[in-house]
Protein backbone atom coordinates (compact mmCIF):
# COMPACT_ATOMS: atom_id res chain seq x y z
CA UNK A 1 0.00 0.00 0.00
CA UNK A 2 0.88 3.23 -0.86
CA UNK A 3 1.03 6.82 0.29
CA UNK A 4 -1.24 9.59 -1.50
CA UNK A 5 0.74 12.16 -0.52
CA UNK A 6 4.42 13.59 -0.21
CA UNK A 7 4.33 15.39 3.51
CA UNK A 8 5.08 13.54 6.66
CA UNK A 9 2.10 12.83 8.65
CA UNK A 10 3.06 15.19 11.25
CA UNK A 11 2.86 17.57 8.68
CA UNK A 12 -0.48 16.31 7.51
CA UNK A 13 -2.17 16.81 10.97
CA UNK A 14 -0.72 20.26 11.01
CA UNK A 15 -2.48 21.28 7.85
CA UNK A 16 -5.71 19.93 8.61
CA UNK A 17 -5.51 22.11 11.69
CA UNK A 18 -5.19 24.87 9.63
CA UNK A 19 -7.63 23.99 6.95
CA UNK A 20 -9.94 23.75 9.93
CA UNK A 21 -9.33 26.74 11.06
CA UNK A 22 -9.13 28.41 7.30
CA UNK A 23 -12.80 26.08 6.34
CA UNK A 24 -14.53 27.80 9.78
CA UNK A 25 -13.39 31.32 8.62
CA UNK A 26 -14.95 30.88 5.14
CA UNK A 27 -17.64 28.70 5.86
CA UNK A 28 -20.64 31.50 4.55
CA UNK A 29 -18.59 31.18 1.03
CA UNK A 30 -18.64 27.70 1.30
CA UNK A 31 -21.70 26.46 2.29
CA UNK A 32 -23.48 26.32 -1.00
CA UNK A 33 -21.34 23.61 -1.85
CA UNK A 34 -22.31 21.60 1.30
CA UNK A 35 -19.59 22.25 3.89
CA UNK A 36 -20.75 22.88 7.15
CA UNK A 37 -19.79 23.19 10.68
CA UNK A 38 -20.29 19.47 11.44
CA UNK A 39 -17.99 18.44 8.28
CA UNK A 40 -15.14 21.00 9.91
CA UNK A 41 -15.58 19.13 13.37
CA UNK A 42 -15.06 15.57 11.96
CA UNK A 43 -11.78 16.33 9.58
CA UNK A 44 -11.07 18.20 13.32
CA UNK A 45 -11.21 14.19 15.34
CA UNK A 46 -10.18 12.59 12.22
CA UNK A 47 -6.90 14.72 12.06
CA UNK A 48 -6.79 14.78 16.04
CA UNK A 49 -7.38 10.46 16.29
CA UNK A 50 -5.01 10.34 13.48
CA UNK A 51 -2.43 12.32 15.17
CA UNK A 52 -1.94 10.27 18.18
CA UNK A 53 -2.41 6.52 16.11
CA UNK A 54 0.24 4.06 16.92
CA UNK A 55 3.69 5.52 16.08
CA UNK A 56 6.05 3.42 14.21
CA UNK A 57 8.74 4.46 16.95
CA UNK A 58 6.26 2.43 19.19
CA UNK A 59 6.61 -0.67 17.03
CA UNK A 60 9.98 -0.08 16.82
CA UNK A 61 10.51 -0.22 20.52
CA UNK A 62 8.63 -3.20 20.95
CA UNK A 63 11.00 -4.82 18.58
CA UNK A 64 13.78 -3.90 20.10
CA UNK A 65 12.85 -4.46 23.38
CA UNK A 66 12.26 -8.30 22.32
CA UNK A 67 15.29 -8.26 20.13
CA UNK A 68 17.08 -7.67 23.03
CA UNK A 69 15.50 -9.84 25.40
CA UNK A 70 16.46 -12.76 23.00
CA UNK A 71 19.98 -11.89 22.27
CA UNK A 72 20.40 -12.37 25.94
CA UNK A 73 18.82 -15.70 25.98
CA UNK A 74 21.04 -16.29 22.76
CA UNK A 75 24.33 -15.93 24.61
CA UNK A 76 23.00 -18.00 27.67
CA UNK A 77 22.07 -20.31 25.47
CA UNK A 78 25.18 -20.96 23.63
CA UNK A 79 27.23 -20.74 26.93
CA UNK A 80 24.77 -23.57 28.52
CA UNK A 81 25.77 -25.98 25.38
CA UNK A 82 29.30 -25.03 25.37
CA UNK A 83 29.18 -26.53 28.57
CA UNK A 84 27.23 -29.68 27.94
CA UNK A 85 29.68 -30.32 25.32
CA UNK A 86 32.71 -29.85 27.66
CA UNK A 87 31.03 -32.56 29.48
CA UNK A 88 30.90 -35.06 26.19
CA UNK A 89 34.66 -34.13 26.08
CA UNK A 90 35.53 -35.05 29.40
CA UNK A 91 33.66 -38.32 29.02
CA UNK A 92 34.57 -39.48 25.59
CA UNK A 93 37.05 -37.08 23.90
CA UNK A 94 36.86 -34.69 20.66
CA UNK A 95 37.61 -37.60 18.42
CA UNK A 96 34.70 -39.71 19.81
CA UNK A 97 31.53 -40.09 17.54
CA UNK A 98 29.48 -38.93 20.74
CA UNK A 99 31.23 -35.76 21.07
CA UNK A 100 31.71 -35.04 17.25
CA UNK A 101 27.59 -35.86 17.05
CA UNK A 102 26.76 -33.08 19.60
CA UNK A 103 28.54 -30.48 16.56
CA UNK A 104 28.48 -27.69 18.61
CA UNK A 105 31.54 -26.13 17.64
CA UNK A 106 30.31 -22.73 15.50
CA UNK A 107 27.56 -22.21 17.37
CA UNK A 108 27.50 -18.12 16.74
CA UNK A 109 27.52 -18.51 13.50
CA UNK A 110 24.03 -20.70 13.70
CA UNK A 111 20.91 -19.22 12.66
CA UNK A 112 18.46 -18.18 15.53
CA UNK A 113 16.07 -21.20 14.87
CA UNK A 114 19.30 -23.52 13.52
CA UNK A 115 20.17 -22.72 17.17
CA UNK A 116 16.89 -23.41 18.66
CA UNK A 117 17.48 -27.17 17.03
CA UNK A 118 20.41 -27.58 17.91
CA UNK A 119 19.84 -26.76 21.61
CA UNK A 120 17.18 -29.32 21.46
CA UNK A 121 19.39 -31.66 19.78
CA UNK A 122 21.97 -31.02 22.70
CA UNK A 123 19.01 -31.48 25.29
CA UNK A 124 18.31 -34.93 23.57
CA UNK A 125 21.17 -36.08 23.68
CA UNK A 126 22.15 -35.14 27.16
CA UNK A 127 18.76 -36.84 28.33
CA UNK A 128 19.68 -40.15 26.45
CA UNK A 129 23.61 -39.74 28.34
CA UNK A 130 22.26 -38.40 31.47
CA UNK A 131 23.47 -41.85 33.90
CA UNK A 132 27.36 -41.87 31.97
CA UNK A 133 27.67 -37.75 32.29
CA UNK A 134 26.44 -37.97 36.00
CA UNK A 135 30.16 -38.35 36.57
CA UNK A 136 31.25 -34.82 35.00
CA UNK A 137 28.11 -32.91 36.87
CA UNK A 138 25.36 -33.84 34.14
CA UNK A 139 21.97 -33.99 36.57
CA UNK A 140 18.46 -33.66 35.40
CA UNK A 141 17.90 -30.65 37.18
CA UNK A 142 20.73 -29.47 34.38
CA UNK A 143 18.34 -30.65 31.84
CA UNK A 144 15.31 -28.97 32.94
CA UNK A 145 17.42 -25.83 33.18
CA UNK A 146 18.23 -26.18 29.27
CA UNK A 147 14.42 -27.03 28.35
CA UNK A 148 13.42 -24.01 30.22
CA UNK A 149 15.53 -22.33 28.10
CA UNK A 150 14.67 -23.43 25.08
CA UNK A 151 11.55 -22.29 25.81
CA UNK A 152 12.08 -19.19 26.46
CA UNK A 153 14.18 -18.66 23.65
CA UNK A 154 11.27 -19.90 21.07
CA UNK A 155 8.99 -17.82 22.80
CA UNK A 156 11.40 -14.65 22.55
CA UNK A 157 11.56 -16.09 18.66
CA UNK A 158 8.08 -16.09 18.53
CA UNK A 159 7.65 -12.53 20.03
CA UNK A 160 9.97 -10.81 17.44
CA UNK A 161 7.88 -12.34 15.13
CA UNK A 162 4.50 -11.18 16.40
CA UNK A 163 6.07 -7.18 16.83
CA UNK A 164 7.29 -7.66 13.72
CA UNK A 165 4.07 -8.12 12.34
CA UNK A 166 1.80 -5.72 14.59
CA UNK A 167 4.31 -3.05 12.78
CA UNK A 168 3.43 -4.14 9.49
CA UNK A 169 -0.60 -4.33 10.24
CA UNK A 170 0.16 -0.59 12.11
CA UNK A 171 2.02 0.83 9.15
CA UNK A 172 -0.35 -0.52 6.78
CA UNK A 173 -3.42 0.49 8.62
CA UNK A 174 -1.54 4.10 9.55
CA UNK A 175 -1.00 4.18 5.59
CA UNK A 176 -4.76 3.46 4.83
CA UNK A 177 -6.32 6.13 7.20
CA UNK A 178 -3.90 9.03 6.42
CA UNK A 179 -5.08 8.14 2.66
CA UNK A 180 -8.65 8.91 3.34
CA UNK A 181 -7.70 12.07 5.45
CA UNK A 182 -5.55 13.39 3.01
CA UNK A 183 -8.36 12.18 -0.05
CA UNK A 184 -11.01 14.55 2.49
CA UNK A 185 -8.16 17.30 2.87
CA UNK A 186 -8.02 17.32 -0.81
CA UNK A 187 -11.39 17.14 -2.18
CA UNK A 188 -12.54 20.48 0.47
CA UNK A 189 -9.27 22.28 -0.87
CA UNK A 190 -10.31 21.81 -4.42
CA UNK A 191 -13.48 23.45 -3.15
CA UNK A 192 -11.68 26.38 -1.92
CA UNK A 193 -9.75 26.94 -4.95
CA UNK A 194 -12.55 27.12 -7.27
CA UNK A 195 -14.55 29.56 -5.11
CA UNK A 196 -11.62 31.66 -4.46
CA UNK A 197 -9.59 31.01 -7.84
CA UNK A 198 -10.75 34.44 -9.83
CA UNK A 199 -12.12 36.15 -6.59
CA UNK A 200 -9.34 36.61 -4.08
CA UNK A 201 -5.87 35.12 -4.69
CA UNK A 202 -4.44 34.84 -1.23
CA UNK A 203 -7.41 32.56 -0.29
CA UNK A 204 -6.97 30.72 -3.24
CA UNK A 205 -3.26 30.21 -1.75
């Protein structure tokens, strides 16, 4: 969807504003042509409501505010299989198929959801070793840790996703109502400038 027209919104709430104001000064010229006080008072609210919508520095925020929130969980993440993967190297060495299955050796380099399966790979795995890793401080209360944090980190995943997508349906619907102010700002202008066009040149302006 696209914008009608070239100002900023900001600067489209301004000049309805003034067209208000400049529409309520003229109205006696303009009321044969079916403007009225009640027509001013509703481009008023719609250029008031339309002022204070959403702001994409809202969405923004949110966006960043979860993009942070996972990056944190990203790093804790990574450090917790690091460390269940020192564990496969104490137990059967870097050589071993065990510790070479676990591949956890470029894990910044992974993907956000590569990393999300891979965790879960690691969590797997760990569960399935949990009685021969005992020895090198493997328990299960390890392994709940890691699924808790799995979780969380799909669910940041899954957050970043959703404000990701209440910006688009935001923009899009910001995009659609400043259209149909700015097609109402236009059409009463037009108005204007054919009352005023051969009559008084500054109110054409």
């Amino acid at each position: 969807m696209n914008r009608n027209y070239n100002m900023s919104d900001a600067e489209l709430c301004l000049f309805i504003s003034n067209l208000c104001f400049t529409l309520t000064k003229d109205i006696s010229e303009l009321e044969p042509f079916g403007m009225n006080e009640q027509k001013i008072a509703e481009l008023k609210a719609l250029g008031d409501e339309f002022e204070v919508y959403f702001a994409d520095v809202v969405s923004l925020a949110y966006i960043f505010k979860e993009t942070d929130n996972k990056n944190k969980l990203r790093s804790s993440l990574i450090e917790t299989i690091r460390s269940m993967n020192l564990r496969a190297e104490m137990k059967w060495g870097k050589k071993s198929t065990n510790y070479k299955r676990l591949a956890a050796s470029n894990l910044n380099a992974l993907s956000d959801n590569l990393l999300l399966i891979k965790a879960r790979d690691v969590h797997s795995f760990m569960t399935e070793f949990l009685t021969e890793l005992e020895e090198f401080g493997l328990s299960q209360a390890l392994l709940d840790d890691l699924n808790n944090l799995n979780l969380q980190y799909e669910n940041a995943l899954k957050s970043i996703a959703d404000a990701r997508k209440t910006r688009e349906d935001k923009t899009l619907e910001r995009i659609r109502k400043g259209n149909e102010i700015y097609k109402l700002v236009a059409m009463y202008c037009e108005i204007g400038k054919k009352i005023f066009a051969h009559t008084d040149y500054a109110r054409y302006k």
